[in-house]
Protein backbone atom coordinates (compact mmCIF):
# COMPACT_ATOMS: atom_id res chain seq x y z
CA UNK A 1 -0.89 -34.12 -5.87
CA UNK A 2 -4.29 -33.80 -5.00
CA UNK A 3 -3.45 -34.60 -1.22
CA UNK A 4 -0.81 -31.13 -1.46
CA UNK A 5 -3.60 -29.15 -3.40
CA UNK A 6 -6.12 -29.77 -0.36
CA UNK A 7 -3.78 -28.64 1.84
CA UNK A 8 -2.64 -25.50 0.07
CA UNK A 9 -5.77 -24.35 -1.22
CA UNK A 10 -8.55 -25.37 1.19
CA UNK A 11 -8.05 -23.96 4.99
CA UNK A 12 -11.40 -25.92 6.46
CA UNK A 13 -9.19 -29.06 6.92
CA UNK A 14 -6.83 -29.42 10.05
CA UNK A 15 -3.74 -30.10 7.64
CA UNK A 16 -4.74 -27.25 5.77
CA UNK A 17 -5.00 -24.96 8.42
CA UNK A 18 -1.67 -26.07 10.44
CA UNK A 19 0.06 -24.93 6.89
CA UNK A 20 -1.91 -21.89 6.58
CA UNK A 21 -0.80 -20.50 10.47
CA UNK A 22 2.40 -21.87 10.08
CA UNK A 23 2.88 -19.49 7.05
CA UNK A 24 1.46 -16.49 8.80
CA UNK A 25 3.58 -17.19 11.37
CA UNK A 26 6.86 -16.81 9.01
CA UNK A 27 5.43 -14.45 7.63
CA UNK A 28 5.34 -12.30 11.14
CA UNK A 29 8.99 -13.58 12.14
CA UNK A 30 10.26 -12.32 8.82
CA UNK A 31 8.70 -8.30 9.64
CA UNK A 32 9.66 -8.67 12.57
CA UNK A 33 13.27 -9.65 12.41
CA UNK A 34 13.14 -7.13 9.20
CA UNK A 35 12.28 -4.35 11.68
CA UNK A 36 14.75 -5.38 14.25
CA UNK A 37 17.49 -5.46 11.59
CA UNK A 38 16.87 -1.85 11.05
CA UNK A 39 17.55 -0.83 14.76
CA UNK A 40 21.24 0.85 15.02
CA UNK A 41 24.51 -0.73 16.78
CA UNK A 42 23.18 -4.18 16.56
CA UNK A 43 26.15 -6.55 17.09
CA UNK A 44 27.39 -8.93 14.24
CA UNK A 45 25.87 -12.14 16.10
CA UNK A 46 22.69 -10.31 16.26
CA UNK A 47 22.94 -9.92 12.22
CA UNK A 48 24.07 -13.34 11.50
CA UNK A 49 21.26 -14.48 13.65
CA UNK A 50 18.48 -12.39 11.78
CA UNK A 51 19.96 -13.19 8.56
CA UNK A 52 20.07 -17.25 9.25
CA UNK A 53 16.12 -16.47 10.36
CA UNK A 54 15.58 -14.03 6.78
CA UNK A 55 17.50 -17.55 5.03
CA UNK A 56 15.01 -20.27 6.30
CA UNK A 57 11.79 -17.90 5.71
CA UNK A 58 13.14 -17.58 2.16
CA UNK A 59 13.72 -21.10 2.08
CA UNK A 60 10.19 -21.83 3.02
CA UNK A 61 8.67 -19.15 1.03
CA UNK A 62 10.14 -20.14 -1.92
CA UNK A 63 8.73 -23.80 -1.28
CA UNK A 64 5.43 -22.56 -0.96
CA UNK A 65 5.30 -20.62 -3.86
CA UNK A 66 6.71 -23.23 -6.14
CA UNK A 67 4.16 -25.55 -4.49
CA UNK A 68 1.08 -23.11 -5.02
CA UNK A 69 2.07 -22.91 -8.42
CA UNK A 70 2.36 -26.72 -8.91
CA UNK A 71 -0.98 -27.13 -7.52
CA UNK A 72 -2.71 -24.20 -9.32
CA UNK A 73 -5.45 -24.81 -11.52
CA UNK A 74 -4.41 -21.97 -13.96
CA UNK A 75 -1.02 -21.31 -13.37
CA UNK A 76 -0.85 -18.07 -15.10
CA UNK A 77 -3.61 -16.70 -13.18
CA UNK A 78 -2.02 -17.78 -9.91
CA UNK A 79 1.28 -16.51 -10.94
CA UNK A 80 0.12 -13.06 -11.92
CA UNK A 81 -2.83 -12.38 -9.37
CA UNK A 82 -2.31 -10.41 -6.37
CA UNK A 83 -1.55 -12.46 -4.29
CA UNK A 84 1.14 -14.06 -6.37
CA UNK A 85 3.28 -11.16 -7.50
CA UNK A 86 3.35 -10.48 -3.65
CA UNK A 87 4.83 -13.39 -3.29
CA UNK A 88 6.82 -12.96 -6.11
CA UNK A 89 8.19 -9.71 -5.31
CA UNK A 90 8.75 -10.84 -1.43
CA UNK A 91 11.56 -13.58 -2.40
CA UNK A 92 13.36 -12.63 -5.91
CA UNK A 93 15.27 -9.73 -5.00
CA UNK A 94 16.82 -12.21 -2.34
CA UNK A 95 18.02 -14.62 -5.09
CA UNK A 96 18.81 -11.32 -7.59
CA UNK A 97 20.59 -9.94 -5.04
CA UNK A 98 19.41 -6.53 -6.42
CA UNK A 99 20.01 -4.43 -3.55
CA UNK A 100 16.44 -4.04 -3.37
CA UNK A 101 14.60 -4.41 -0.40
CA UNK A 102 10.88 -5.33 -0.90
CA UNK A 103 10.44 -7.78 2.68
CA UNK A 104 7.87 -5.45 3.70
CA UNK A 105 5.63 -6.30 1.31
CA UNK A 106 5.25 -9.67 2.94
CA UNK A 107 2.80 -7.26 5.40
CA UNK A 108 0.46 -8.06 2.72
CA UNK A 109 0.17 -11.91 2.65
CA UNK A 110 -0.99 -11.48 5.86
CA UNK A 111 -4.63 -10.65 3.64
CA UNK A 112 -5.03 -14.26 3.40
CA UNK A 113 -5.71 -14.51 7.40
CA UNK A 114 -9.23 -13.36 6.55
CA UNK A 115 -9.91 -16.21 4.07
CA UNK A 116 -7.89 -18.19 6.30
CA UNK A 117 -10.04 -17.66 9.47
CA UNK A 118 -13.06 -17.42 7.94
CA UNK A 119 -14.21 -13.91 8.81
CA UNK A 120 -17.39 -13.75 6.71
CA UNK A 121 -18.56 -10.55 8.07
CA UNK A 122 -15.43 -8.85 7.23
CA UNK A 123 -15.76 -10.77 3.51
CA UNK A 124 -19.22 -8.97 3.58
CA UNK A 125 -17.26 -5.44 4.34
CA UNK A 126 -15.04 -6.09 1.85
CA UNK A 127 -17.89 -6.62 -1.04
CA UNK A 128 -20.05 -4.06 0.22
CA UNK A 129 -16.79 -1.40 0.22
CA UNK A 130 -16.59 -3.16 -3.65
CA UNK A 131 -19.81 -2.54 -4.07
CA UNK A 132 -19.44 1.26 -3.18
CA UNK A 133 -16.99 1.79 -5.27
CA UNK A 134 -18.77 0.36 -8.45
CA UNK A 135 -21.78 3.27 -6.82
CA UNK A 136 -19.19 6.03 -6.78
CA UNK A 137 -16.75 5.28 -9.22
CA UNK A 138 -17.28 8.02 -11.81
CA UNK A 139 -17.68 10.81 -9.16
CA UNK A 140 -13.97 9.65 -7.52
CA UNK A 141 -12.11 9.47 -11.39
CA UNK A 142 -13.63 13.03 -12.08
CA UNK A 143 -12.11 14.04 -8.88
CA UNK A 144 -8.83 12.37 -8.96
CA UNK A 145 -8.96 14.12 -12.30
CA UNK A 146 -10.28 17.51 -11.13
CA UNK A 147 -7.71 17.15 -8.05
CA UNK A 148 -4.55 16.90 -10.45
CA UNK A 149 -5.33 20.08 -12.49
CA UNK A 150 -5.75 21.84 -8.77
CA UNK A 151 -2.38 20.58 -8.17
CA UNK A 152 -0.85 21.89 -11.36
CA UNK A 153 -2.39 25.20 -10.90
CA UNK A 154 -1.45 25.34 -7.43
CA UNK A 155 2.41 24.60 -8.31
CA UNK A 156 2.49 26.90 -11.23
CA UNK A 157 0.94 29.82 -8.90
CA UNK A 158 3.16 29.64 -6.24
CA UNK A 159 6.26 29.29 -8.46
CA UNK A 160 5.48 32.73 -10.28
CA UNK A 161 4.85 33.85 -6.77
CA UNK A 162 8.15 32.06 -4.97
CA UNK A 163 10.49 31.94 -7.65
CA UNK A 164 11.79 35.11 -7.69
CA UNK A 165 12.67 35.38 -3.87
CA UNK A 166 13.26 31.66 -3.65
CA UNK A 167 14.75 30.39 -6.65
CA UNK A 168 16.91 27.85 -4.94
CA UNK A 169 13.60 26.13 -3.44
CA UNK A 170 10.86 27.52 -6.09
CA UNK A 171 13.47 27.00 -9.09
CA UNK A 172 10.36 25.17 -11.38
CA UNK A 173 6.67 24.54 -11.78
CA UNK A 174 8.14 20.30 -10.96
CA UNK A 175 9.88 21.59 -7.59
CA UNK A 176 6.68 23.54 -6.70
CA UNK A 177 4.77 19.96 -7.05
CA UNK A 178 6.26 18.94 -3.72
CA UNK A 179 4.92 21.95 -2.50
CA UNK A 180 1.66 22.31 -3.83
CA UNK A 181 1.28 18.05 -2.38
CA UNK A 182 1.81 18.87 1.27
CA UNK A 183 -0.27 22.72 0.73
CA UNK A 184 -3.81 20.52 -0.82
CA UNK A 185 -3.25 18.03 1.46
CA UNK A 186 -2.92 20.53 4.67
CA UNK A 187 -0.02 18.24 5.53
CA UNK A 188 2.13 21.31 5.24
CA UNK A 189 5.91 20.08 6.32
CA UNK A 190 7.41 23.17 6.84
CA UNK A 191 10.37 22.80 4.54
CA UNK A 192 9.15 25.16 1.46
CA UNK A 193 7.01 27.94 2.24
CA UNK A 194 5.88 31.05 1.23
CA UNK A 195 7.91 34.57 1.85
CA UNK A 196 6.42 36.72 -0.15
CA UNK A 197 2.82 38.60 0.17
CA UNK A 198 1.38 37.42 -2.43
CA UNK A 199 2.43 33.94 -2.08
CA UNK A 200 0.99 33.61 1.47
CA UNK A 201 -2.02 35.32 0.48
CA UNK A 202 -2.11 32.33 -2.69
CA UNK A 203 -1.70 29.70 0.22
CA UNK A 204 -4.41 30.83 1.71
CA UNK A 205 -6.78 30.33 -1.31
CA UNK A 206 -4.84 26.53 -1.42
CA UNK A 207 -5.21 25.92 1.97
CA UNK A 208 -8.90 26.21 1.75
CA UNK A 209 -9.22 24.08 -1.75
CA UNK A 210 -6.83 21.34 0.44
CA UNK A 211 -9.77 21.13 3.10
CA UNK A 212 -11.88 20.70 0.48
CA UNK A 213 -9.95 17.87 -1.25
CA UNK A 214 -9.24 16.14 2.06
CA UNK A 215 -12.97 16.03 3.09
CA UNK A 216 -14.81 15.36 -0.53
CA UNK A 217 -13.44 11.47 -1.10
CA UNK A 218 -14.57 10.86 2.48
CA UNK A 219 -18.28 12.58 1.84
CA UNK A 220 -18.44 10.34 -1.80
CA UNK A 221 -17.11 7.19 -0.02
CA UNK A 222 -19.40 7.35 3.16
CA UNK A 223 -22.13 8.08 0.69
CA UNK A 224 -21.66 5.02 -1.61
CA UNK A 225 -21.39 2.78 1.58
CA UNK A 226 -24.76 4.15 2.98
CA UNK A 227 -26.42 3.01 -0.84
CA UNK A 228 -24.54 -0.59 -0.56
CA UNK A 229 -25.63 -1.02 3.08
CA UNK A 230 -29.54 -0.35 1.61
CA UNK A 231 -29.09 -2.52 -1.40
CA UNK A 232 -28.23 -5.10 1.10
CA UNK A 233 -31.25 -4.41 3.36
C-alpha cells in the first residue's frame, strides 16, 4: 500500500513520474479523440475506433481514481477537492449513461502537470495571483455586485425602449438580459439590437458603462499584483 501511495502521490520518484506522464498522456488522447469525434461524416470504423480508445481511457481513469482514493490520507477530502470531483465528473456520466457529455473537463487534470513538473516559478505566480486576490477582494465583490445592478438597469431600459417595436425579441426585462450581456460587455453579437431612437441613443450610454466594466477588473487586478510583487520584494 505504501509502495502504490509513493507512486500516486509523490512525482520526484521515477515510478512516480512514469505514472504521472502516462496519465497526462490519456488524458491528451481522450481530448483529442473527443475533438475528432465531433468532426462530421466520420465513417463507422472511425467511431468504433475512437470509442474502443474513449473505453480503455475510462478504464484507466476509473483505476486511478479508485486507487487515489485507496491511498488518500483523508478520503473525503480527496474525494471532494478539486481535483477529485474533476475526476469524478470526467468518468460517471460514462457509467450513468446520462447523455451528458462532461470529457472536456478532463482539460483540467492537465493542472496537475505543474505539480507534476515541478514548475516552482509558476507555483510562485499562482500564490502571488492568490495573494492579489486576498489584496483586492472587497473592491472585485463590490463590483461584481455594482456590475449586476448595471445589468438589470440596462435590460429594464432597453426593454421599455425595444419592447414596443420589438416585442417578439424585447418581449421581457429576462429576454433583454441577453441583450444587456453582450451591450456591457461590448461583445455586441448582432442578433438583438436597437431600432428605435431612443433605444440607440440608451446604447450609447451602455456602450460606454461596458468599456468601463471591461477595463475596471483589469485596473484592480494589475493593481493587486503590483502590491503582491512588493510584499515579495
Amino acid at each position: 500500500m505504501q509502495k502504490l501511495k509513493q507512486i500516486i502521490e509523490q512525482s520526484d520518484t521515477r515510478s512516480g513520474k512514469v505514472f504521472d506522464y502516462v496519465i497526462q498522456a490519456m488524458i491528451i488522447l481522450s481530448l483529442v479523440s473527443f475533438s475528432i469525434e465531433t468532426l462530421p461524416d466520420l465513417s463507422a470504423d472511425s467511431r468504433k475506433t475512437l470509442k474502443a480508445i474513449e473505453i480503455i481511457c475510462i478504464a484507466v481513469f476509473t483505476v486511478e481514481y479508485i486507487a487515489r482514493i485507496i491511498v488518500a490520507t483523508n478520503k473525503p477530502t480527496f474525494i471532494f477537492s478539486f481535483f477529485g470531483i474533476i475526476d469524478a465528473l470526467a468518468i460517471l456520466p460514462f457509467y450513468l449513461a446520462s447523455g451528458l457529455d462532461l470529457r472536456s473537463i478532463r482539460s483540467f487534470r492537465l493542472l496537475r502537470l505543474i505539480r507534476i513538473m515541478k514548475l516552482a516559478r509558476y507555483n510562485a505566480a499562482a500564490k502571488r495571483f492568490h495573494r492579489a486576490f486576498i489584496i483586492a477582494k472587497e473592491e472585485i465583490v463590490l463590483f461584481l455586485f455594482a456590475s449586476l445592478i448595471v445589468l438589470y438597469l440596462a435590460a429594464a431600459g432597453i426593454y421599455h425602449f425595444e419592447n414596443p417595436a420589438q416585442p417578439e425579441k424585447f418581449s421581457s426585462i429576462f429576454h433583454s438580459l441577453w441583450w444587456a450581456v453582450t451591450t456591457l460587455t461590448t461583445v455586441g453579437y448582432g442578433d438583438m439590437y436597437p431600432v428605435t431612437a431612443g433605444g440607440r441613443l440608451f446604447t450609447f450610454f451602455v456602450l460606454v458603462i461596458g468599456l468601463g466594466i471591461v477595463a475596471i477588473p483589469a485596473g484592480l487586478v494589475a493593481s493587486a499584483l503590483s502590491k503582491a510583487r512588493e510584499m515579495e520584494d
